[in-house]
N, C-alpha and C. Protein backbone atom coordinates (compact mmCIF):
# COMPACT_ATOMS: atom_id res chain seq x y z
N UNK A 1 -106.35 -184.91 100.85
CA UNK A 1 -106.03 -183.73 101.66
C UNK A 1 -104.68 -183.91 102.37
N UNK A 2 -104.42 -184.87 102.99
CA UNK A 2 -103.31 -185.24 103.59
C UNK A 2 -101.69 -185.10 102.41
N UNK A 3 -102.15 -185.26 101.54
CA UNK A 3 -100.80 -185.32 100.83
C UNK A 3 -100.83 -183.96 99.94
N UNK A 4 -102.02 -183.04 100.22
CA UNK A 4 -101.97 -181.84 99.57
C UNK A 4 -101.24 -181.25 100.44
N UNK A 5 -101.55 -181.18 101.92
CA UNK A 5 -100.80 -180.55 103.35
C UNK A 5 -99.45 -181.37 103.45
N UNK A 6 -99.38 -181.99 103.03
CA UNK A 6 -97.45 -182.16 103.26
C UNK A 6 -96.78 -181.56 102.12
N UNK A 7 -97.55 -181.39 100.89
CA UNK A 7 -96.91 -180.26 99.69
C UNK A 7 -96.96 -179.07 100.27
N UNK A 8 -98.15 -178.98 100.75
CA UNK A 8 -97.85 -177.69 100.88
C UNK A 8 -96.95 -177.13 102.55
N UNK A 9 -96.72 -177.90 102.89
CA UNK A 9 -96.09 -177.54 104.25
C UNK A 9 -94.53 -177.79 103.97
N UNK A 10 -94.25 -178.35 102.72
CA UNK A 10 -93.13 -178.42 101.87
C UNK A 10 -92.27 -177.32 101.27
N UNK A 11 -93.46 -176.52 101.00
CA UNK A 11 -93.12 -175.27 99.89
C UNK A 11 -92.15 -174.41 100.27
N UNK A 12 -91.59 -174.01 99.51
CA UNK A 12 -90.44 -173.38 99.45
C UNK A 12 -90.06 -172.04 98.16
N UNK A 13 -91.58 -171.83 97.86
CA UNK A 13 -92.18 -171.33 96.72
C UNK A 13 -91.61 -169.46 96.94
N UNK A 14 -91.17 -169.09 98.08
CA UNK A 14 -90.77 -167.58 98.40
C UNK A 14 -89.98 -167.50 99.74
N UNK A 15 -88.88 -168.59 99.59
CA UNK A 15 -88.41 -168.46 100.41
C UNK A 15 -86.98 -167.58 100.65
N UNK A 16 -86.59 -167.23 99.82
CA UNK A 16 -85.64 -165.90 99.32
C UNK A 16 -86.37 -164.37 100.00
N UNK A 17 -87.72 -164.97 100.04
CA UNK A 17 -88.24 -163.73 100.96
C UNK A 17 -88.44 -163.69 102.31
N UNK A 18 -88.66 -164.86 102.76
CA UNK A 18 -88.81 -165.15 104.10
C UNK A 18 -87.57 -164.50 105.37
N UNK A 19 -87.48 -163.72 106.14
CA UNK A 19 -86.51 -164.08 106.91
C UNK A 19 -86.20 -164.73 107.85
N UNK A 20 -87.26 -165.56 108.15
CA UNK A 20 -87.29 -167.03 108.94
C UNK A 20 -87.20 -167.59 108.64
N UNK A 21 -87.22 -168.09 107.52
CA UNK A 21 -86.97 -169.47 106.11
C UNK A 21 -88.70 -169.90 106.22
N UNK A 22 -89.16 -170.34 105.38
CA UNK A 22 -90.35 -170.89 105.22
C UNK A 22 -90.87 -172.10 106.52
N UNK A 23 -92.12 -172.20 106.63
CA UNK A 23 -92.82 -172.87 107.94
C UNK A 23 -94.06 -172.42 107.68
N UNK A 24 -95.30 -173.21 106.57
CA UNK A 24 -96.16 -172.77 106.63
C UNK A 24 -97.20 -173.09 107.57
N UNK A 25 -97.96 -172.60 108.06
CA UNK A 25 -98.49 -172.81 109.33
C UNK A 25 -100.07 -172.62 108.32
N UNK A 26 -100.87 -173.68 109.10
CA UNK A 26 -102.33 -174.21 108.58
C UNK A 26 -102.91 -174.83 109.13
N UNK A 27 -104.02 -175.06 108.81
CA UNK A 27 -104.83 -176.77 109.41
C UNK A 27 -106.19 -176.28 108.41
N UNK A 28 -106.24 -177.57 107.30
CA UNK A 28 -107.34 -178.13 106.88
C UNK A 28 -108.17 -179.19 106.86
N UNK A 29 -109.54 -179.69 107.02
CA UNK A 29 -109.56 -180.80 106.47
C UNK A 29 -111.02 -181.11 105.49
N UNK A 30 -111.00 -182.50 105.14
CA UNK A 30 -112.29 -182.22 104.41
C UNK A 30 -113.26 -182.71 104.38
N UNK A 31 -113.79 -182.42 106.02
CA UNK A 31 -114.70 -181.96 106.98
C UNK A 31 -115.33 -180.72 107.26
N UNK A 32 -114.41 -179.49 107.47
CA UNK A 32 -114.25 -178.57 108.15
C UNK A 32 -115.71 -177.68 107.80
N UNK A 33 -116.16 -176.87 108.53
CA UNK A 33 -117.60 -176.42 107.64
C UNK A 33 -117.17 -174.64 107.89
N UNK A 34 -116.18 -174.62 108.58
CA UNK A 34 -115.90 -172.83 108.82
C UNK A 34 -114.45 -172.54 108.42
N UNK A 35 -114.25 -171.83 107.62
CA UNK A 35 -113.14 -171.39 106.96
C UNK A 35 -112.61 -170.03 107.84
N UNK A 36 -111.29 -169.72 108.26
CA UNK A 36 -111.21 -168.15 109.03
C UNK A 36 -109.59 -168.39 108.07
N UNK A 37 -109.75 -167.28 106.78
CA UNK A 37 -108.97 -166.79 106.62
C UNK A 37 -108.31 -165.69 107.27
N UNK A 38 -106.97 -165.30 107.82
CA UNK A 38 -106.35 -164.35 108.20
C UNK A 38 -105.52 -164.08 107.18
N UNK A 39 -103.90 -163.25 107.91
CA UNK A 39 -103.17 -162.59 107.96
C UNK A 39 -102.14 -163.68 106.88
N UNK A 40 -101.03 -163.28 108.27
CA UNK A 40 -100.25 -164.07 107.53
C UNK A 40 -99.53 -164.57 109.12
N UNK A 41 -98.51 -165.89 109.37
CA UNK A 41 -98.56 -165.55 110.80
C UNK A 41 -97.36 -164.80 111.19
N UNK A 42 -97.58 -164.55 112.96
CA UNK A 42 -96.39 -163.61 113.66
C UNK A 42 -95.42 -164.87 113.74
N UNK A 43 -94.36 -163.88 114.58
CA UNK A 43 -93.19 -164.65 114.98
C UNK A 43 -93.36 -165.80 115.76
N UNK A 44 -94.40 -165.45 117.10
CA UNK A 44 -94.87 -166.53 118.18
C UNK A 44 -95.29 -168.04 117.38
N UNK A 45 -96.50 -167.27 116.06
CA UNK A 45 -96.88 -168.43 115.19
C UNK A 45 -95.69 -169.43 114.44
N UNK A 46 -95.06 -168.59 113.77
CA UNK A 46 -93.94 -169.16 113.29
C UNK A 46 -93.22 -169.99 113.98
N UNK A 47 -92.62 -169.67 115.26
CA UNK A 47 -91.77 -170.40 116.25
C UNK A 47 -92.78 -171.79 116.75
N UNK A 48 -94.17 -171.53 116.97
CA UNK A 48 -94.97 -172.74 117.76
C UNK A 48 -95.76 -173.71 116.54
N UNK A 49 -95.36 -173.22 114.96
CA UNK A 49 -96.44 -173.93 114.11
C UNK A 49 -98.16 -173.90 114.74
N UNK A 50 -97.94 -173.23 115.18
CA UNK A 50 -100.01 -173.40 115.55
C UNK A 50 -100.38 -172.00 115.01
N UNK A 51 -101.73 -171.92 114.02
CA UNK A 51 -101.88 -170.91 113.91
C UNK A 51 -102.95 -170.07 114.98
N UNK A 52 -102.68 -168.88 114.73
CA UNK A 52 -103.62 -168.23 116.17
C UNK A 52 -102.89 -168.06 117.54
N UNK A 53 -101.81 -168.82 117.74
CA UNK A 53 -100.98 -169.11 118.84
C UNK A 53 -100.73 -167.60 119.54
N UNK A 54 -101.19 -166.83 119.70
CA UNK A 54 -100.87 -165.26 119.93
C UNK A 54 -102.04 -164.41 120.86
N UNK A 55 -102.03 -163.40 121.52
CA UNK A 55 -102.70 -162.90 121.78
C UNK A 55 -103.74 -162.32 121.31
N UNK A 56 -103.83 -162.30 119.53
CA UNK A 56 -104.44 -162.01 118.35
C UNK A 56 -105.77 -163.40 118.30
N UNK A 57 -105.42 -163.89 118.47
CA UNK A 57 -106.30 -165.31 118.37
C UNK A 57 -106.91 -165.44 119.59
N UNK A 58 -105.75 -165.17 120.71
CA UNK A 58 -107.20 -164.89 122.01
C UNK A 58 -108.33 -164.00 122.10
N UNK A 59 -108.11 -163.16 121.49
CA UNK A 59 -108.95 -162.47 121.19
C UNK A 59 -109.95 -162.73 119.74
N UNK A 60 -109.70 -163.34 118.98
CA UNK A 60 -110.34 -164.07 117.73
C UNK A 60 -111.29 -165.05 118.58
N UNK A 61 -110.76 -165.87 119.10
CA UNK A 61 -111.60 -167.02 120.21
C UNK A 61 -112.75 -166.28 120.62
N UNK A 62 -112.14 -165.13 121.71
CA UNK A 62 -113.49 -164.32 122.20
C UNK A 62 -114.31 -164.49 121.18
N UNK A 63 -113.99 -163.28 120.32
CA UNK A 63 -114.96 -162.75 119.68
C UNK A 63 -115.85 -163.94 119.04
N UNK A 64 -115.21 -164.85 118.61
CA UNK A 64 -116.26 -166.50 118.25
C UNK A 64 -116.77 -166.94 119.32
N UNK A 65 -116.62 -167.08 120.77
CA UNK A 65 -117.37 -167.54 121.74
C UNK A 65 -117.00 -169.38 121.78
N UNK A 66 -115.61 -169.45 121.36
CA UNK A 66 -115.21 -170.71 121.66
C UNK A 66 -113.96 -170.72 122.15
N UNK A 67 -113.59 -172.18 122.92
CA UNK A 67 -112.41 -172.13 123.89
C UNK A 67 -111.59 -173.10 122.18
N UNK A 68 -109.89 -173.15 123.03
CA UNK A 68 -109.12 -173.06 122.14
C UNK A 68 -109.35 -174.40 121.52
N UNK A 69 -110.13 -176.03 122.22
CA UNK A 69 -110.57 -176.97 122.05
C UNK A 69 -111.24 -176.94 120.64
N UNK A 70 -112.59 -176.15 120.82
CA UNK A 70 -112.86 -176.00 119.85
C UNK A 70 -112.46 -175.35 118.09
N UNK A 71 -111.40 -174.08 118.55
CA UNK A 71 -110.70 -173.30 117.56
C UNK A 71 -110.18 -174.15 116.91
N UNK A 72 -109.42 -175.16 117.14
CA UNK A 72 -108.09 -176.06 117.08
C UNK A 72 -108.77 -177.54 116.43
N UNK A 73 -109.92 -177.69 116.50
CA UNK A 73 -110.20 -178.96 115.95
C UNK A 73 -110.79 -178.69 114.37
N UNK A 74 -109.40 -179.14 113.74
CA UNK A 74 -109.26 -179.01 112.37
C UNK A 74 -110.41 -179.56 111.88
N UNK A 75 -111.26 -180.76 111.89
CA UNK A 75 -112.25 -181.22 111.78
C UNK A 75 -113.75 -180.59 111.21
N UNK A 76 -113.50 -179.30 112.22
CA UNK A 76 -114.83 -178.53 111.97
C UNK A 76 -114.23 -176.85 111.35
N UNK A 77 -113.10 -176.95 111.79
CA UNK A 77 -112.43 -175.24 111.39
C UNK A 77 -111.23 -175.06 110.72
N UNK A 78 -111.21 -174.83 109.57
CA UNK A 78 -110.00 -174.78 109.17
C UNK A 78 -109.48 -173.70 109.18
N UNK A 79 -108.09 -173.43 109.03
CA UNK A 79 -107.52 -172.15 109.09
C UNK A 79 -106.43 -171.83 107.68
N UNK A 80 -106.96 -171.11 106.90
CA UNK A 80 -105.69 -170.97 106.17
C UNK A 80 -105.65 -169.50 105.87
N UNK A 81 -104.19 -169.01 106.09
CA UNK A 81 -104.10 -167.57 105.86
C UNK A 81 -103.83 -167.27 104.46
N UNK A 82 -103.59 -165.66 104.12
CA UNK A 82 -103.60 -165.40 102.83
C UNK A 82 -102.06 -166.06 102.79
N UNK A 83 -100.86 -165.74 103.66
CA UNK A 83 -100.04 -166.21 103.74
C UNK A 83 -99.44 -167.46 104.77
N UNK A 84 -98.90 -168.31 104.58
CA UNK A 84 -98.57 -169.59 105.53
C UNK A 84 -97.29 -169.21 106.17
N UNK A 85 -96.35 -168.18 105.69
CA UNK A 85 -95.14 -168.16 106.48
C UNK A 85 -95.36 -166.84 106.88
N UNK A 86 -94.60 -166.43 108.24
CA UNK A 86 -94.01 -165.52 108.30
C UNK A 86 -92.89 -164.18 107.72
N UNK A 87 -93.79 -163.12 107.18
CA UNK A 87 -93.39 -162.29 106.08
C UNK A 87 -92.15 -161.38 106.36
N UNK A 88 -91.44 -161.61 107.72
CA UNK A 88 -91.42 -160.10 108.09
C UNK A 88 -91.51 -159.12 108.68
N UNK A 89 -90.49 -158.04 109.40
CA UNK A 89 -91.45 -157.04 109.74
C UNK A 89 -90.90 -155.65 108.68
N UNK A 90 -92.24 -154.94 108.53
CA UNK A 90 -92.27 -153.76 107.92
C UNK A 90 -92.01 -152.76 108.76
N UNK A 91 -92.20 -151.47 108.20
CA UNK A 91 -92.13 -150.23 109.18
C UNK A 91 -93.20 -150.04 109.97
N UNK A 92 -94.26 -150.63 109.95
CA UNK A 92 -95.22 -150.43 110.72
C UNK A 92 -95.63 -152.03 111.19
N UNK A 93 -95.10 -152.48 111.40
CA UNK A 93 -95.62 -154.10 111.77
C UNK A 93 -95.35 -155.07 110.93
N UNK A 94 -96.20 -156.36 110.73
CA UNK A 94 -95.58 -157.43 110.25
C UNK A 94 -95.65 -156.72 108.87
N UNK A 95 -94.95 -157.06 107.92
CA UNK A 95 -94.97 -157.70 105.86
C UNK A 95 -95.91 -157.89 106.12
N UNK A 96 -96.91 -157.39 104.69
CA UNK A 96 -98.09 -157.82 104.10
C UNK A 96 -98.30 -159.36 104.03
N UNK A 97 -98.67 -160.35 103.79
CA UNK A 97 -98.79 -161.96 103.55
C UNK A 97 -98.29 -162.01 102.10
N UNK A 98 -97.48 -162.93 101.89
CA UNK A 98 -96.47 -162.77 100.21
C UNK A 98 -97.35 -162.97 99.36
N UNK A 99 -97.24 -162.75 98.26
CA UNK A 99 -98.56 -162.31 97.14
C UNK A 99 -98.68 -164.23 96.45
N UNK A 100 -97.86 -164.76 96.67
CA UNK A 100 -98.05 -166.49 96.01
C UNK A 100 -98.46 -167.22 96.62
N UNK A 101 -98.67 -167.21 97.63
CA UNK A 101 -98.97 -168.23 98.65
C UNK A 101 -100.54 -168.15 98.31
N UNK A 102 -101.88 -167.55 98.02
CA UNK A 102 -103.05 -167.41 98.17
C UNK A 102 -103.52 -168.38 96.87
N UNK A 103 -102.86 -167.86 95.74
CA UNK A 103 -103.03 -168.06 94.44
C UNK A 103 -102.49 -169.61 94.22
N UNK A 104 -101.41 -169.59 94.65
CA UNK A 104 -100.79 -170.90 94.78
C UNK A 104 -101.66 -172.37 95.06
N UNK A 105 -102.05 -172.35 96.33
CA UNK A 105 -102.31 -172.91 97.67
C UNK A 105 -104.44 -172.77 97.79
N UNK A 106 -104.59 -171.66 97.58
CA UNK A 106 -106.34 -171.74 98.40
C UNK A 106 -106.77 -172.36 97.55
N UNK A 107 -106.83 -172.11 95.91
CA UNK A 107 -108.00 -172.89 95.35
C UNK A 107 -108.11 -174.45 95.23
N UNK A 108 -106.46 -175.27 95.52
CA UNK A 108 -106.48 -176.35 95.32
C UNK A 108 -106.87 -176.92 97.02
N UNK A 109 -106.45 -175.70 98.28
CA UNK A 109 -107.43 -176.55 99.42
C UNK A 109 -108.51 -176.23 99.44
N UNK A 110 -109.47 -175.42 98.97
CA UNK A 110 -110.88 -175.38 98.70
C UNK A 110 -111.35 -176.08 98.37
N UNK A 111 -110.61 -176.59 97.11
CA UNK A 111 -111.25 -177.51 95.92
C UNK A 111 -111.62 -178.77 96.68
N UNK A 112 -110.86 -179.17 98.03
CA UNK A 112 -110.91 -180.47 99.26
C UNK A 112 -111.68 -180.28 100.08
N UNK A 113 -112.35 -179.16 100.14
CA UNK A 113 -113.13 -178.59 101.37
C UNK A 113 -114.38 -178.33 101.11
N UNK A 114 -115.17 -179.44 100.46
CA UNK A 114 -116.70 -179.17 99.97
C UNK A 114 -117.51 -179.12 101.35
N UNK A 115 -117.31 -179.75 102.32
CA UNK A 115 -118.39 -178.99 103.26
C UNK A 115 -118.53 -177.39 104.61
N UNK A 116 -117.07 -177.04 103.70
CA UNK A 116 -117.25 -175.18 104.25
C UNK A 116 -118.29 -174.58 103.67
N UNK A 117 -119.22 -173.64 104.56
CA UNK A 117 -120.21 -173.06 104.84
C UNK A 117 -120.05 -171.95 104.71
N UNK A 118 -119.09 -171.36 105.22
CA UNK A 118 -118.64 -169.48 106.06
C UNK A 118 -117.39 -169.71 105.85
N UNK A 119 -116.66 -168.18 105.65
CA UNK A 119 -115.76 -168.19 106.08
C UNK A 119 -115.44 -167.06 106.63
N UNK A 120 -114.63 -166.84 107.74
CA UNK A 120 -114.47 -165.57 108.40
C UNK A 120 -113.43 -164.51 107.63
N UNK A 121 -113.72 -163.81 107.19
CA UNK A 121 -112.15 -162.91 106.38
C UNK A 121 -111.58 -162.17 107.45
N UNK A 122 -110.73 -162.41 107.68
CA UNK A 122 -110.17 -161.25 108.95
C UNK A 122 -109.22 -160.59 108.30
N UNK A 123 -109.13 -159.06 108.12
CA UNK A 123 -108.62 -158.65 108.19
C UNK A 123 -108.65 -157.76 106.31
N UNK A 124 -107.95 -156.95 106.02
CA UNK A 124 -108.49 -156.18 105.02
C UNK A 124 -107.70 -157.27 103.65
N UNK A 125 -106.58 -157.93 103.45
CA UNK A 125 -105.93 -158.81 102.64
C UNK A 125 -107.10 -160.01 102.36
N UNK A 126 -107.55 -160.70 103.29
CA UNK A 126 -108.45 -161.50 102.63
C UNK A 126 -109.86 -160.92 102.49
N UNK A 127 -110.48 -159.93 103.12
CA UNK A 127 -111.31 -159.42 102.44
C UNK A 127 -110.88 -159.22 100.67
N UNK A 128 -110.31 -158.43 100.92
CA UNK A 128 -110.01 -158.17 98.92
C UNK A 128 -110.26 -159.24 97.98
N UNK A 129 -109.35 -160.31 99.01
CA UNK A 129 -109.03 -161.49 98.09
C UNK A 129 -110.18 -162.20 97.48
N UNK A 130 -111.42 -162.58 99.00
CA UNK A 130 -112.45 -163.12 98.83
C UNK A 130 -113.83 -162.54 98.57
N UNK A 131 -113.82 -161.31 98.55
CA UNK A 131 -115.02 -160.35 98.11
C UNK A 131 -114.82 -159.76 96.67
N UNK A 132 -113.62 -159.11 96.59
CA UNK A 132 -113.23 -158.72 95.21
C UNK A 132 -113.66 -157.07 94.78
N UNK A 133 -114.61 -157.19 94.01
CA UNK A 133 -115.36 -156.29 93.76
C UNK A 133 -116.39 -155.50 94.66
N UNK A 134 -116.80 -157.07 95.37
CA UNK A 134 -118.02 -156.03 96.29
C UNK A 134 -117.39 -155.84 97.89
N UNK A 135 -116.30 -155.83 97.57
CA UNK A 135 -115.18 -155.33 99.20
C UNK A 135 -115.60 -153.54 98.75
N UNK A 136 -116.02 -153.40 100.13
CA UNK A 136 -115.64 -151.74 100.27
C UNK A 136 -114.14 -151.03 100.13
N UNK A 137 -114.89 -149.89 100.14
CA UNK A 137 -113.26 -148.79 99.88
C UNK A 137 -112.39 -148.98 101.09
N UNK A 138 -113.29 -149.02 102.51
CA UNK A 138 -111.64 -149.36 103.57
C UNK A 138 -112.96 -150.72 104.19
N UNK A 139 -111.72 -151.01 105.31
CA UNK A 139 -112.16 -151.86 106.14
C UNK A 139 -113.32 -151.61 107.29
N UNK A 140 -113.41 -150.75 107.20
CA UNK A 140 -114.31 -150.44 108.14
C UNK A 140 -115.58 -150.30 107.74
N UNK A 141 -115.70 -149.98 106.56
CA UNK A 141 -117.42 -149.98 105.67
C UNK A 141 -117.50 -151.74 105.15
N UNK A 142 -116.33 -152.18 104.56
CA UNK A 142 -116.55 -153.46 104.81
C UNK A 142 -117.33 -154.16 105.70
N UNK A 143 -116.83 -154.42 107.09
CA UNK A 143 -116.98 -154.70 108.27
C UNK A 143 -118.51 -154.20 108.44
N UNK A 144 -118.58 -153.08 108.52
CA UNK A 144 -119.88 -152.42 108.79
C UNK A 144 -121.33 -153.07 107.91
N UNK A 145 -120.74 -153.52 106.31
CA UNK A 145 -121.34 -154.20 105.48
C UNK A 145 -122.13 -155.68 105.73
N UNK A 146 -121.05 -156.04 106.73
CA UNK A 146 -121.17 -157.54 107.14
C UNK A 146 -121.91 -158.57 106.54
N UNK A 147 -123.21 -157.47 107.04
CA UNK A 147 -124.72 -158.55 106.60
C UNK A 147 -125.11 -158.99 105.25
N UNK A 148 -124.48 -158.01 104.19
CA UNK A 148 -124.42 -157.90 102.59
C UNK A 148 -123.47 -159.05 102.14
N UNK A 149 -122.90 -159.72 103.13
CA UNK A 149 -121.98 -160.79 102.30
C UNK A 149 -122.18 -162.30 103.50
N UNK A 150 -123.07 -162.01 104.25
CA UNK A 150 -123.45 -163.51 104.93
C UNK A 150 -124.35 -164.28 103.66
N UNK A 151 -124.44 -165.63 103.97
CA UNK A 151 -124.25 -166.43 105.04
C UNK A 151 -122.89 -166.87 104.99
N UNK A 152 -122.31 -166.86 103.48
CA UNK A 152 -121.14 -167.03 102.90
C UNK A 152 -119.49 -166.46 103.75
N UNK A 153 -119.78 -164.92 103.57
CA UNK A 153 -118.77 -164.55 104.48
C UNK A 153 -119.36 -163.49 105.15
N UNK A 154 -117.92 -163.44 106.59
CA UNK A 154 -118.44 -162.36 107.56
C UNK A 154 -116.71 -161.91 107.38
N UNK A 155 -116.71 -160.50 107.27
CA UNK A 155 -115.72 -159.77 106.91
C UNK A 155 -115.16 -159.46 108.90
N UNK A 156 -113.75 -159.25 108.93
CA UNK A 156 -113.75 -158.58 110.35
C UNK A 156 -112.15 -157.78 110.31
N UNK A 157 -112.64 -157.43 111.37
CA UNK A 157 -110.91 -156.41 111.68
C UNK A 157 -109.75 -157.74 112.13
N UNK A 158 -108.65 -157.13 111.94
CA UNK A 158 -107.98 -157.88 112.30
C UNK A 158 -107.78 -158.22 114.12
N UNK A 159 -107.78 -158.84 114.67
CA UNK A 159 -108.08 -158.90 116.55
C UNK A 159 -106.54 -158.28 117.19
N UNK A 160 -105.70 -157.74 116.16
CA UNK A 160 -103.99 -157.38 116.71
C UNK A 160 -104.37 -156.98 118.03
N UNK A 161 -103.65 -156.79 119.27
CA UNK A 161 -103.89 -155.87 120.33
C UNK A 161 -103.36 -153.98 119.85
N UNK A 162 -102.93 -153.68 118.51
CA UNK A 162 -102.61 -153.02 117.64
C UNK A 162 -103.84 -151.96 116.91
N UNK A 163 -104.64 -152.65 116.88
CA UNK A 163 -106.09 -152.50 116.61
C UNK A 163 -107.21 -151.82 117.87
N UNK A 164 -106.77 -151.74 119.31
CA UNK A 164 -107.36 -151.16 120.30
C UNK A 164 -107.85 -149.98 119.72
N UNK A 165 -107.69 -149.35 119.24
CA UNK A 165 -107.93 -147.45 118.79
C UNK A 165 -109.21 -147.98 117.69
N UNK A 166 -108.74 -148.97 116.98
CA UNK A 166 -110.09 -149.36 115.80
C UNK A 166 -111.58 -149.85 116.80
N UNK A 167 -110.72 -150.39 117.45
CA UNK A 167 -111.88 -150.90 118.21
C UNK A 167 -113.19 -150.14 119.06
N UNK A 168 -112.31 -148.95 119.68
CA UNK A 168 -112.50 -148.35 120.65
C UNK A 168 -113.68 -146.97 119.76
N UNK A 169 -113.07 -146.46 118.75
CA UNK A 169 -113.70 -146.05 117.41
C UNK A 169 -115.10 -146.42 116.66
N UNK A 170 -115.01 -147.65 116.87
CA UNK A 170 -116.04 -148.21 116.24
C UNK A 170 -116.85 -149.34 117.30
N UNK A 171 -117.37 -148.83 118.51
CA UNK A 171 -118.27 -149.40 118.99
C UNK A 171 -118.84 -150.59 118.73
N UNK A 172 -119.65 -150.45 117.49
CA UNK A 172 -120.57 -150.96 116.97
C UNK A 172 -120.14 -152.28 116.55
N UNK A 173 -119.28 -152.69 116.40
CA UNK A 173 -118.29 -153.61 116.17
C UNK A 173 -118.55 -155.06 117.25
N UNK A 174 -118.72 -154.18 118.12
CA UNK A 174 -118.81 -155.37 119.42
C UNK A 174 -120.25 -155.53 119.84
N UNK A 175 -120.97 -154.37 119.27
CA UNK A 175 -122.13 -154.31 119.66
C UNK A 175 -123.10 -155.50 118.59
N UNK A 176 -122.89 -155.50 117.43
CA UNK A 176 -123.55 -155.66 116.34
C UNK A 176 -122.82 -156.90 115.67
N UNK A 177 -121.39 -156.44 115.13
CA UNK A 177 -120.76 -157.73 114.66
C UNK A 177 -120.81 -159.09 115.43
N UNK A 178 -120.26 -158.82 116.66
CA UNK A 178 -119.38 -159.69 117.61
C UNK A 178 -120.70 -161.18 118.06
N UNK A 179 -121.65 -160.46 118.59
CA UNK A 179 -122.83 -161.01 118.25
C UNK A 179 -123.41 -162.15 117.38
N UNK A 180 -123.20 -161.51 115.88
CA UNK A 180 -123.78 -162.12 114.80
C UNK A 180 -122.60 -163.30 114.22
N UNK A 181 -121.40 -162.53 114.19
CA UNK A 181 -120.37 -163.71 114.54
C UNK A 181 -120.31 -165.11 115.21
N UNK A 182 -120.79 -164.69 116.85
CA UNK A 182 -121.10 -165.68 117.99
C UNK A 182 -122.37 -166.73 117.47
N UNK A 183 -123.31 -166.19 116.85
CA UNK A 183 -124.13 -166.91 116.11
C UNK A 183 -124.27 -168.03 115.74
N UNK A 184 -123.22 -167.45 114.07
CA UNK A 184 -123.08 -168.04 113.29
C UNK A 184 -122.43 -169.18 113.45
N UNK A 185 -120.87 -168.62 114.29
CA UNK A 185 -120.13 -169.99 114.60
C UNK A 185 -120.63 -171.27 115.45
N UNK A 186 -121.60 -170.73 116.69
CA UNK A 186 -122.54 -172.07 116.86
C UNK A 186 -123.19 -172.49 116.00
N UNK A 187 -123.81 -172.05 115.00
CA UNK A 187 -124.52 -172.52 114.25
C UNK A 187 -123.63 -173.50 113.62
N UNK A 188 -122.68 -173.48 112.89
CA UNK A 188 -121.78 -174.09 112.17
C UNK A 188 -121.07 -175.70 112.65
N UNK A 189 -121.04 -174.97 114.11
CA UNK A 189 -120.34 -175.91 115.05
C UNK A 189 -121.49 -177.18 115.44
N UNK A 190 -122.43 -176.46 115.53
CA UNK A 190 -123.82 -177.11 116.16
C UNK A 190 -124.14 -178.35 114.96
N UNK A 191 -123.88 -177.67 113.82
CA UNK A 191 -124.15 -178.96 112.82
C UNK A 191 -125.60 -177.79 111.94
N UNK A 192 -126.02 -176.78 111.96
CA UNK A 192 -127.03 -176.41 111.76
C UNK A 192 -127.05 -175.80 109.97
């Protein structure tokens, strides 16, 4: 694992696209029993190498019911996004996560990561990626789906502070998801 993460924290595989120059931001190990695929990271991420480093992740924390101690200990949680660098910004917010980095990169750190359990999909990019076929038409029937793709995965919105209106929309989210989320991740954490 260690010499897979210095290749890949190496890569330089789309960096003609980057306008930060490449800095892939991660943490695996092969330990870890909870997988939280995201996004791809922001600028804050980019500049601090930590992923989550954002107000997006404080709010990710909430919603898991753990302090950043726990988020951060690669050991039990790994983090890898669909994308490792910073994409960008689009007309509406960040670049999508670059289309090589997933294909590239996940199956050979998976392939190291035999005791992940769950993994969290945040956000509608790794839903697709990791459901496929049985991903709903938007994110929100996804999400709503949740229970149809545990114990394996739990699908979620992305935590942007961008996302307030989704949130605010869909109640049920905090009522029902947020909950079963909080759960699971003790469970995981707990050793269970």
């Amino acid at each position: 694992m260690a010499a897979l993460l210095r290749e890949v924290r190496a890569c330089k595989l789309c960096a003609a696209h980057l306008p930060l120059g490449p800095r892939p931001v991660l943490r695996a190990s092969t330990t870890a029993r909870l997988l939280i695929v995201g996004q791809a990271p922001g600028t804050r991420v980019h500049a601090t190498g930590i992923p989550w480093n954002d107000p997006s992740g404080d709010r990710l924390r909430d919603w898991m019911g753990i302090d950043r101690d726990a988020f951060y200990d690669a050991d039990r949680i790994a983090i890898v996004p669909m994308g490792f660098c910073y994409p960008g910004r689009g007309p509406s917010g960040d670049r999508p996560p670059r289309p090589e980095c997933a294909p590239t990169w996940h199956p050979r750190l998976l392939a190291l990561m035999p005791a992940i359990e769950a993994a969290l999909l945040v956000g509608r990019y790794a839903q697709a990626h990791y459901l496929g076929a049985a991903c709903r038409p938007t994110l929100t029937e996804t999400v709503q789906a949740h229970a149809d793709y545990g114990p394996r995965f739990l699908p979620l919105p992305h935590p942007s502070p961008r996302n307030v209106g989704w949130r605010l929309r869909n109640p049920w989210f905090e009522a029902e998801v947020v909950p079963a989320l909080r759960r699971r991740v003790a469970d995981l954490l707990r050793g269970d």
